[in-house]
Protein backbone atom coordinates (compact mmCIF):
# COMPACT_ATOMS: atom_id res chain seq x y z
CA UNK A 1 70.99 29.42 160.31
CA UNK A 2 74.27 31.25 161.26
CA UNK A 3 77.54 30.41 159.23
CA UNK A 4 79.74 29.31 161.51
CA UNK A 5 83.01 31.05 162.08
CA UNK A 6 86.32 29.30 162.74
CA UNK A 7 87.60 32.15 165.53
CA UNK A 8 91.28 31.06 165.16
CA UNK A 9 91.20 31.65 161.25
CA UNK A 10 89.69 34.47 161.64
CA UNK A 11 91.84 36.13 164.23
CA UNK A 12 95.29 35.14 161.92
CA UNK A 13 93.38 36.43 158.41
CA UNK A 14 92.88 39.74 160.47
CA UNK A 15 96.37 40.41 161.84
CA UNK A 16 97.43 39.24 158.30
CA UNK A 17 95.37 41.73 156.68
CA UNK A 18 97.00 44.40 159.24
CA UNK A 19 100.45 43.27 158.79
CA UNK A 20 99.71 43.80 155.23
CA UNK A 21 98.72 46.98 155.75
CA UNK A 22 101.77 47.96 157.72
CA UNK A 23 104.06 46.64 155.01
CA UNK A 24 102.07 48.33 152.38
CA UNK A 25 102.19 51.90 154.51
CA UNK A 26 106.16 51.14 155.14
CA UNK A 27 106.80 50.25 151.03
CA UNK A 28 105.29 53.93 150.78
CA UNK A 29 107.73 55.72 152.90
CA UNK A 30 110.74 53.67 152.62
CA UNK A 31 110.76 51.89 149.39
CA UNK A 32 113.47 52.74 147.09
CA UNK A 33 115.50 49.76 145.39
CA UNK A 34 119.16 49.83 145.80
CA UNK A 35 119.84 50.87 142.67
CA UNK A 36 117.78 53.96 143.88
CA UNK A 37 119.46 54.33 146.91
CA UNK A 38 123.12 54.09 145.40
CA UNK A 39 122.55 56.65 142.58
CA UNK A 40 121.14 59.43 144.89
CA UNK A 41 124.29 58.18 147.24
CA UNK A 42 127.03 58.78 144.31
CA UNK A 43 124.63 62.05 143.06
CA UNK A 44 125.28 63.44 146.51
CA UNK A 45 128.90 62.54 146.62
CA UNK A 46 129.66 64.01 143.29
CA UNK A 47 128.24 66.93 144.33
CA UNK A 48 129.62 67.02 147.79
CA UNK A 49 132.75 66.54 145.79
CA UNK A 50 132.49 69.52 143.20
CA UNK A 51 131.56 72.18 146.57
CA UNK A 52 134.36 71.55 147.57
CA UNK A 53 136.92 71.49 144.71
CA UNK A 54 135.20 75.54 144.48
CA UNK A 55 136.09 76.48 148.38
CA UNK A 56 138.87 79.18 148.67
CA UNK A 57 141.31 78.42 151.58
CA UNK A 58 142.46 81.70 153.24
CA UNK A 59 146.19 82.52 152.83
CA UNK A 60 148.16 83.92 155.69
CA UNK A 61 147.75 87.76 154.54
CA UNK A 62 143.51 86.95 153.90
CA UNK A 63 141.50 88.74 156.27
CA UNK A 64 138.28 88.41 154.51
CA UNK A 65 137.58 84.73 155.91
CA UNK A 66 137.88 85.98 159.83
């Protein structure tokens, strides 16, 4: 004899098992803690911050900037 299937647990144990896959496909792509996310923020500020401080503004008798 057949084992019989309970349709409605099966239908929720498959879109769980693709919801889990989802998550699992998103973790790969976005998943960086926030201690992650802050470091690489204040890394790019810092050096942002030091591009800057090296810029040469262009006085009023500076042509080479034009």
């Amino acid at each position: 004899m057949a084992e019989i299937v309970n349709l409605r647990q099966a239908r929720k144990r498959k879109a769980r098992a693709e919801k889990d896959a989802t998550a699992a496909q998103n973790r790969l792509m976005f998943g960086r803690t926030k201690a992650e996310r802050t470091l690489s923020d204040a890394k790019t500020a810092l050096e942002t911050k030091r591009v800057e401080q090296h810029k040469r503004e262009n006085g009023p008798g500076d042509k080479s900037g034009q």
